[in-house]
N, C-alpha and C. Protein backbone atom coordinates (compact mmCIF):
# COMPACT_ATOMS: atom_id res chain seq x y z
N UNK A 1 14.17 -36.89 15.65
CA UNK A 1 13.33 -35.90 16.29
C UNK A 1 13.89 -34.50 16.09
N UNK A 2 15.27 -34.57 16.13
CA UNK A 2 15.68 -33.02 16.18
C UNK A 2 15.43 -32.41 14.38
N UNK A 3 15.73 -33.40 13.46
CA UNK A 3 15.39 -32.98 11.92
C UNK A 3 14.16 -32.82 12.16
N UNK A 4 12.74 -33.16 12.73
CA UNK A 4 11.98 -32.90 12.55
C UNK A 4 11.70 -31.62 13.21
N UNK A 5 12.17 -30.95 14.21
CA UNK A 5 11.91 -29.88 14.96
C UNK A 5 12.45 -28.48 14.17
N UNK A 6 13.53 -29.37 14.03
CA UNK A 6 14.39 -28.13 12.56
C UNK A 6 13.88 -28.03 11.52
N UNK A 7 13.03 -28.67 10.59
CA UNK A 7 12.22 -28.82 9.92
C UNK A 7 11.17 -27.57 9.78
N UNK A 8 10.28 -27.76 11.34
CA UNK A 8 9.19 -27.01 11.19
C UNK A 8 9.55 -25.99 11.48
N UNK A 9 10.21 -25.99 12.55
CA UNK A 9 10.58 -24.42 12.64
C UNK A 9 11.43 -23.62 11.56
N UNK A 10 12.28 -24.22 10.50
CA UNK A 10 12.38 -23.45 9.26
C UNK A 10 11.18 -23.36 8.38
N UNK A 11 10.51 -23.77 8.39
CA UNK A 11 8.67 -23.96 7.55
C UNK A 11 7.77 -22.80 8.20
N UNK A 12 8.19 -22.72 9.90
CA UNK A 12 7.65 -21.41 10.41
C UNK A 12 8.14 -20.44 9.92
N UNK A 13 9.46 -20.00 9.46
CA UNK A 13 9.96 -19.06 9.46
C UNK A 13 10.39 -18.47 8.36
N UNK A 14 9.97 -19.43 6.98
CA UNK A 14 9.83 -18.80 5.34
C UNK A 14 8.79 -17.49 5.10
N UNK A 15 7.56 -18.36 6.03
CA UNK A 15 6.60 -16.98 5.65
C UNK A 15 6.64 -15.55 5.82
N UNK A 16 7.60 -15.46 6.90
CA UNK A 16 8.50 -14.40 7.44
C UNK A 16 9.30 -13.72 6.56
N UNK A 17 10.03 -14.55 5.86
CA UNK A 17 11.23 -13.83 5.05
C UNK A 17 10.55 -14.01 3.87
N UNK A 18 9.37 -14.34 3.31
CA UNK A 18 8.98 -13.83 2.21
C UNK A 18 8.25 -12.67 2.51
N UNK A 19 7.30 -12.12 3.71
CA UNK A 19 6.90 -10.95 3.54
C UNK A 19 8.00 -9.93 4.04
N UNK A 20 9.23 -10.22 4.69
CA UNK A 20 9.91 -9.13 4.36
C UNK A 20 10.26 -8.68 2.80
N UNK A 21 10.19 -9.50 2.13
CA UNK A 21 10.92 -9.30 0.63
C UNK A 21 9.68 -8.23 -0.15
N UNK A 22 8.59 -7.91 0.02
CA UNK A 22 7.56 -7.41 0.03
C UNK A 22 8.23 -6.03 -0.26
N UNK A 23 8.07 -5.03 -1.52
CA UNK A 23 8.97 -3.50 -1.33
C UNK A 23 7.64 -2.84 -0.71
N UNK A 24 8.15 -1.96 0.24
CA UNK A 24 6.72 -1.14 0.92
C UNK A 24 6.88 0.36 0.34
N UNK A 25 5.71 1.20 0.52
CA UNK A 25 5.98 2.26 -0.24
C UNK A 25 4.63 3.65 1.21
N UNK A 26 5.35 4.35 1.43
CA UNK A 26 4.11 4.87 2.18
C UNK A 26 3.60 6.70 1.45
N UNK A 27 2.27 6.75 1.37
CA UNK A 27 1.65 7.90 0.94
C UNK A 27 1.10 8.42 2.05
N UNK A 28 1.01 9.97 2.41
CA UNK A 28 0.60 10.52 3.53
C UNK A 28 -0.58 11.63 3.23
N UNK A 29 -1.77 11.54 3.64
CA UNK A 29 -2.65 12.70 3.93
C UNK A 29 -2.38 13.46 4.69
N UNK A 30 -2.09 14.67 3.57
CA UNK A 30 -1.84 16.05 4.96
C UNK A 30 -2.72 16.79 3.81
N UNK A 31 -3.84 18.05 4.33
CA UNK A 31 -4.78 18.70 4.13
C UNK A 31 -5.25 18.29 2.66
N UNK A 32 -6.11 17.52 3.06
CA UNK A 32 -6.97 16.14 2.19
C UNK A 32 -6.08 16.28 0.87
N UNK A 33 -4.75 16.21 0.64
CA UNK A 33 -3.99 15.68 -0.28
C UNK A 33 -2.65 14.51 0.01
N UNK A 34 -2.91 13.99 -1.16
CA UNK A 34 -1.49 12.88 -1.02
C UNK A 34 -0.26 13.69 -1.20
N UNK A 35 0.59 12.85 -0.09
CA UNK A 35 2.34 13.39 -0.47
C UNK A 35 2.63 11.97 -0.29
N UNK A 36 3.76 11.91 -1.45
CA UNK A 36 3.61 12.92 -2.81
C UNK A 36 1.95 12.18 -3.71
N UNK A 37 2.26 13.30 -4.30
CA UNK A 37 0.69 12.98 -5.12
C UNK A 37 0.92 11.65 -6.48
N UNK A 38 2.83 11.75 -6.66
CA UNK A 38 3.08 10.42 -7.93
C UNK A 38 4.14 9.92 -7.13
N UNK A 39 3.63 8.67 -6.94
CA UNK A 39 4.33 7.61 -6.48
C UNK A 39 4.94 6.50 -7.49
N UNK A 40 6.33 6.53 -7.54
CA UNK A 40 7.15 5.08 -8.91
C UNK A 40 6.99 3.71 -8.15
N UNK A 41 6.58 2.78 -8.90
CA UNK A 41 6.49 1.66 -7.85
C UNK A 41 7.11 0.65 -9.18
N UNK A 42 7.51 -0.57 -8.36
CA UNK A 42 8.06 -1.85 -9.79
C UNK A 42 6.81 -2.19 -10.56
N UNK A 43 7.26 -2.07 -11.62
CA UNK A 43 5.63 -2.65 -12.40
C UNK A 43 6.16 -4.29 -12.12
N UNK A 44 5.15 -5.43 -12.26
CA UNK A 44 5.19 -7.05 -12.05
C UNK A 44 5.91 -7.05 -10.86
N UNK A 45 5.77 -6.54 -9.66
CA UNK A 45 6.03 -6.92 -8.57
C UNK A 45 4.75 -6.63 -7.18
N UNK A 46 4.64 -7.70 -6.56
CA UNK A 46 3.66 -7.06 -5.24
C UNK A 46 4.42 -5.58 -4.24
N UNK A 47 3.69 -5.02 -4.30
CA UNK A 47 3.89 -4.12 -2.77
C UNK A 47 3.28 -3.91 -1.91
N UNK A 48 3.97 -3.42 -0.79
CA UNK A 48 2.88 -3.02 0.69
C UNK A 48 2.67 -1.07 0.43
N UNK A 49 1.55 -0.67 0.07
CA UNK A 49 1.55 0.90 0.35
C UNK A 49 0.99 1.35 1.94
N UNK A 50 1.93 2.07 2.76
CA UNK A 50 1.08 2.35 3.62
C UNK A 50 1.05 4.02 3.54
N UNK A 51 -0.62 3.94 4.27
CA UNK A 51 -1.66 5.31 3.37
C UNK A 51 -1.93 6.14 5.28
N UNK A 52 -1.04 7.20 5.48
CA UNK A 52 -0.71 7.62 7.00
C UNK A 52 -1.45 8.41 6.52
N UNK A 53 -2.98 8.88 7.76
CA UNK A 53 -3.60 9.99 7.40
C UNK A 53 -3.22 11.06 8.73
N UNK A 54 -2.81 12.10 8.47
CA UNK A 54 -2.25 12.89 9.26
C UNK A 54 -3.42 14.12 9.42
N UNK A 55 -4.42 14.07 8.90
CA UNK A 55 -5.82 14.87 9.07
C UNK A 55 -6.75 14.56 10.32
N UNK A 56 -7.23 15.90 10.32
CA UNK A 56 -8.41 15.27 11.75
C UNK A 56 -9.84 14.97 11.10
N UNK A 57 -9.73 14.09 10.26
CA UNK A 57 -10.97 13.86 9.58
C UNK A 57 -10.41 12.46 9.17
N UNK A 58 -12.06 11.55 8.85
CA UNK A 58 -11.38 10.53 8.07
C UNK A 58 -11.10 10.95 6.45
N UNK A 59 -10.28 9.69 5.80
CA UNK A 59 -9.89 9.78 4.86
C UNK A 59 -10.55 8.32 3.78
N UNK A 60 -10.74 8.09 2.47
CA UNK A 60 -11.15 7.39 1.85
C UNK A 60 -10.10 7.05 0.65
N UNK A 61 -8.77 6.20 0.80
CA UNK A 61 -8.40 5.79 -0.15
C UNK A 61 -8.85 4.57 -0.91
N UNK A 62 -9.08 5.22 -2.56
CA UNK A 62 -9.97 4.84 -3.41
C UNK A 62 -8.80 4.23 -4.77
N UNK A 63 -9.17 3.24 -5.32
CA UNK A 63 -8.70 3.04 -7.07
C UNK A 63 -9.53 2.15 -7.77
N UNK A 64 -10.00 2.50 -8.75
CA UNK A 64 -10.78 1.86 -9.49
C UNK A 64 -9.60 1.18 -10.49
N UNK A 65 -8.88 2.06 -10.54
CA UNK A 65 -7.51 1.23 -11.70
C UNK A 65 -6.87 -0.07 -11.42
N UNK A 66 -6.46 -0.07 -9.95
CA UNK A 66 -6.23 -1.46 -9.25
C UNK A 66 -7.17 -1.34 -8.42
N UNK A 67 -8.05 -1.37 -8.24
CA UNK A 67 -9.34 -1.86 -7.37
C UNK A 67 -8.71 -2.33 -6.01
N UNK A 68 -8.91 -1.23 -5.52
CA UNK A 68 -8.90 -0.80 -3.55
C UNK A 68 -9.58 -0.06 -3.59
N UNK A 69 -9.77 -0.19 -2.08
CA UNK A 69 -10.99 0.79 -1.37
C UNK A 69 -10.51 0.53 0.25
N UNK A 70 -9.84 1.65 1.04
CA UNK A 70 -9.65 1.68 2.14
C UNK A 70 -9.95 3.00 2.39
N UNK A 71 -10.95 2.92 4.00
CA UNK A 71 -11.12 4.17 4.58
C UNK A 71 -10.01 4.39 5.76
N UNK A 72 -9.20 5.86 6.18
CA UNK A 72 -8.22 5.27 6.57
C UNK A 72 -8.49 6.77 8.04
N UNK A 73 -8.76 6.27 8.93
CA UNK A 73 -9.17 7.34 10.17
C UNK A 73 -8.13 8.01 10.63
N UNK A 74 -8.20 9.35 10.79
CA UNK A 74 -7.56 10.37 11.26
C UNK A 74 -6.33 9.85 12.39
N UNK A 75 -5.04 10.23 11.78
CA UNK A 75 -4.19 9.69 12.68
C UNK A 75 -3.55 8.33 12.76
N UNK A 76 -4.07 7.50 11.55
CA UNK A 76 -3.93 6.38 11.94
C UNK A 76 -2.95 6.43 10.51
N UNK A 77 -2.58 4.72 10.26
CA UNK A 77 -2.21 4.04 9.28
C UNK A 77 -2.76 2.95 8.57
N UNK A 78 -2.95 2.71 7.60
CA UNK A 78 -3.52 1.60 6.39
C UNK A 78 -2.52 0.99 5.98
N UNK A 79 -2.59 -0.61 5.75
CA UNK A 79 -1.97 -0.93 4.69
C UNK A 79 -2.64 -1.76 3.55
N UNK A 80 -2.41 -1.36 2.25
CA UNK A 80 -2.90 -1.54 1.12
C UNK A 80 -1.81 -2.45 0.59
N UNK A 81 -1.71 -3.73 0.32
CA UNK A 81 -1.57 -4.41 -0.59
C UNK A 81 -1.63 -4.26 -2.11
N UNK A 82 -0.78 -4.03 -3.24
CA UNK A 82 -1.29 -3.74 -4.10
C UNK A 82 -0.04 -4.77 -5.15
N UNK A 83 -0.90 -5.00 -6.48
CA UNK A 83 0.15 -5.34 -7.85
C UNK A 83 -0.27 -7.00 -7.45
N UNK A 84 0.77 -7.37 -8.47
CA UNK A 84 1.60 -7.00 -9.15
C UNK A 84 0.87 -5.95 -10.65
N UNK A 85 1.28 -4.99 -11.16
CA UNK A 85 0.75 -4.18 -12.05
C UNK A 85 1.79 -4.26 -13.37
N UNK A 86 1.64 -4.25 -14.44
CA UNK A 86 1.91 -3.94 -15.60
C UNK A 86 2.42 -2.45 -15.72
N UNK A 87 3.44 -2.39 -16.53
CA UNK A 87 3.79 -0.98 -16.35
C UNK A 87 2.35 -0.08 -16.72
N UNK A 88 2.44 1.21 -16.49
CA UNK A 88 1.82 2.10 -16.49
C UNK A 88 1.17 3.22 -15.36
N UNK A 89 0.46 4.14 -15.59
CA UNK A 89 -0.02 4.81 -14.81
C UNK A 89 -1.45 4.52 -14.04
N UNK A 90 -1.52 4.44 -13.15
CA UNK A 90 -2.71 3.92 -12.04
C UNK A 90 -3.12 5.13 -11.36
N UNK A 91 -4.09 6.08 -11.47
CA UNK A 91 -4.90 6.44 -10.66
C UNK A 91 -5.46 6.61 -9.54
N UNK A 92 -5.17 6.96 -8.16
CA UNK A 92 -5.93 6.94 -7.25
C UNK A 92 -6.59 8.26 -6.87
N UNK A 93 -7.43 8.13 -5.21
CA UNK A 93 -8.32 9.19 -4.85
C UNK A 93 -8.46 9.36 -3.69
N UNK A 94 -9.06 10.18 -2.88
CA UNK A 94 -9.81 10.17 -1.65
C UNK A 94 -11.22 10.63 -1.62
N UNK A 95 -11.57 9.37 -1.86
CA UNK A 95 -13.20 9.61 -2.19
C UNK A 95 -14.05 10.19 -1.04
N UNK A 96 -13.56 10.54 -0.13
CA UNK A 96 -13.97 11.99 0.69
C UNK A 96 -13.90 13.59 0.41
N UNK A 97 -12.68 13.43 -0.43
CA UNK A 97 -11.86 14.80 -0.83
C UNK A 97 -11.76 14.56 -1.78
N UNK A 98 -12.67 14.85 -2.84
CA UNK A 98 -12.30 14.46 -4.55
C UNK A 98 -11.25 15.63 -5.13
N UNK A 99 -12.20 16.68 -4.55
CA UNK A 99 -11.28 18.09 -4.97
C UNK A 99 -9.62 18.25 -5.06
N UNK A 100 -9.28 17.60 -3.35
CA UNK A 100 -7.70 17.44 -3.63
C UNK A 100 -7.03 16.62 -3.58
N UNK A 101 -7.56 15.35 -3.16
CA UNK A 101 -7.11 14.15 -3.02
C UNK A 101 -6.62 13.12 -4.13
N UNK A 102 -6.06 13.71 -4.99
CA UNK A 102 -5.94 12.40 -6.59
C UNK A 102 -4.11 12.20 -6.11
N UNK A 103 -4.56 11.49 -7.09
CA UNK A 103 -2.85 11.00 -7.45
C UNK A 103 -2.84 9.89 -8.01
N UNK A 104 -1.19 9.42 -8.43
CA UNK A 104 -1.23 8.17 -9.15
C UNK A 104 -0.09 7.48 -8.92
N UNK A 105 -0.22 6.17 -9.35
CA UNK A 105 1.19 5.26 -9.22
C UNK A 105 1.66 5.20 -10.49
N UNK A 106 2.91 5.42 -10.70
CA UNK A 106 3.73 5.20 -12.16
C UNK A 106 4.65 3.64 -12.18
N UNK A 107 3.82 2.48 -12.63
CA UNK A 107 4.40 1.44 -12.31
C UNK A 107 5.57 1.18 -13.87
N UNK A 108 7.06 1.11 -13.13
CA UNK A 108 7.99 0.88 -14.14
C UNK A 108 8.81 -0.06 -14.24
């Protein structure tokens, strides 16, 4: 009984230490632009991006390159899941703020 209790409760507790292993990366809206506007991320690895909008408006983070689409409300935080990606440059937006909102990921 006790191998079995030890068991599950290590089976509970993998899923845990695999999403810590997760590299996180955070981008911030301040006056409808990203900081920073180029973000380096691992190319062939998953990440967590979180997208802090520090505006009193909402915000629309957009990529057609890796295909997301999060709207992300004033004040708050997003998290975007993204990759694993192939090296290269990825594209994003704030499809609210086209004007200043671009930027990109440089996956290396």
């Amino acid at each position: 009984m006790k191998s079995l209790s030890l068991t599950l409760l290590l089976s509970a507790a993998l899923p845990c230490v695999a999403a810590a292993a997760v590299p996180e990366y955070t981008l911030v809206i301040r006056n409808h632009a990203y900081q920073p506007a180029t973000l380096q991320v691992p190319a062939n690895t998953k990440f967590k991006l979180l997208v802090r909008n520090e505006d009193a408006t909402p915000s629309e983070f957009e990529s057609n390159d890796f295909n997301r689409e999060q709207i992300v409300l004033p004040g708050t935080t997003a998290t975007v899941f993204v990759g694993p990606l192939d090296e290269g440059r990825y594209t994003f937006f704030d499809d609210f703020h086209r004007a200043t909102g671009n930027g990109a990921l440089i996956a290396r």
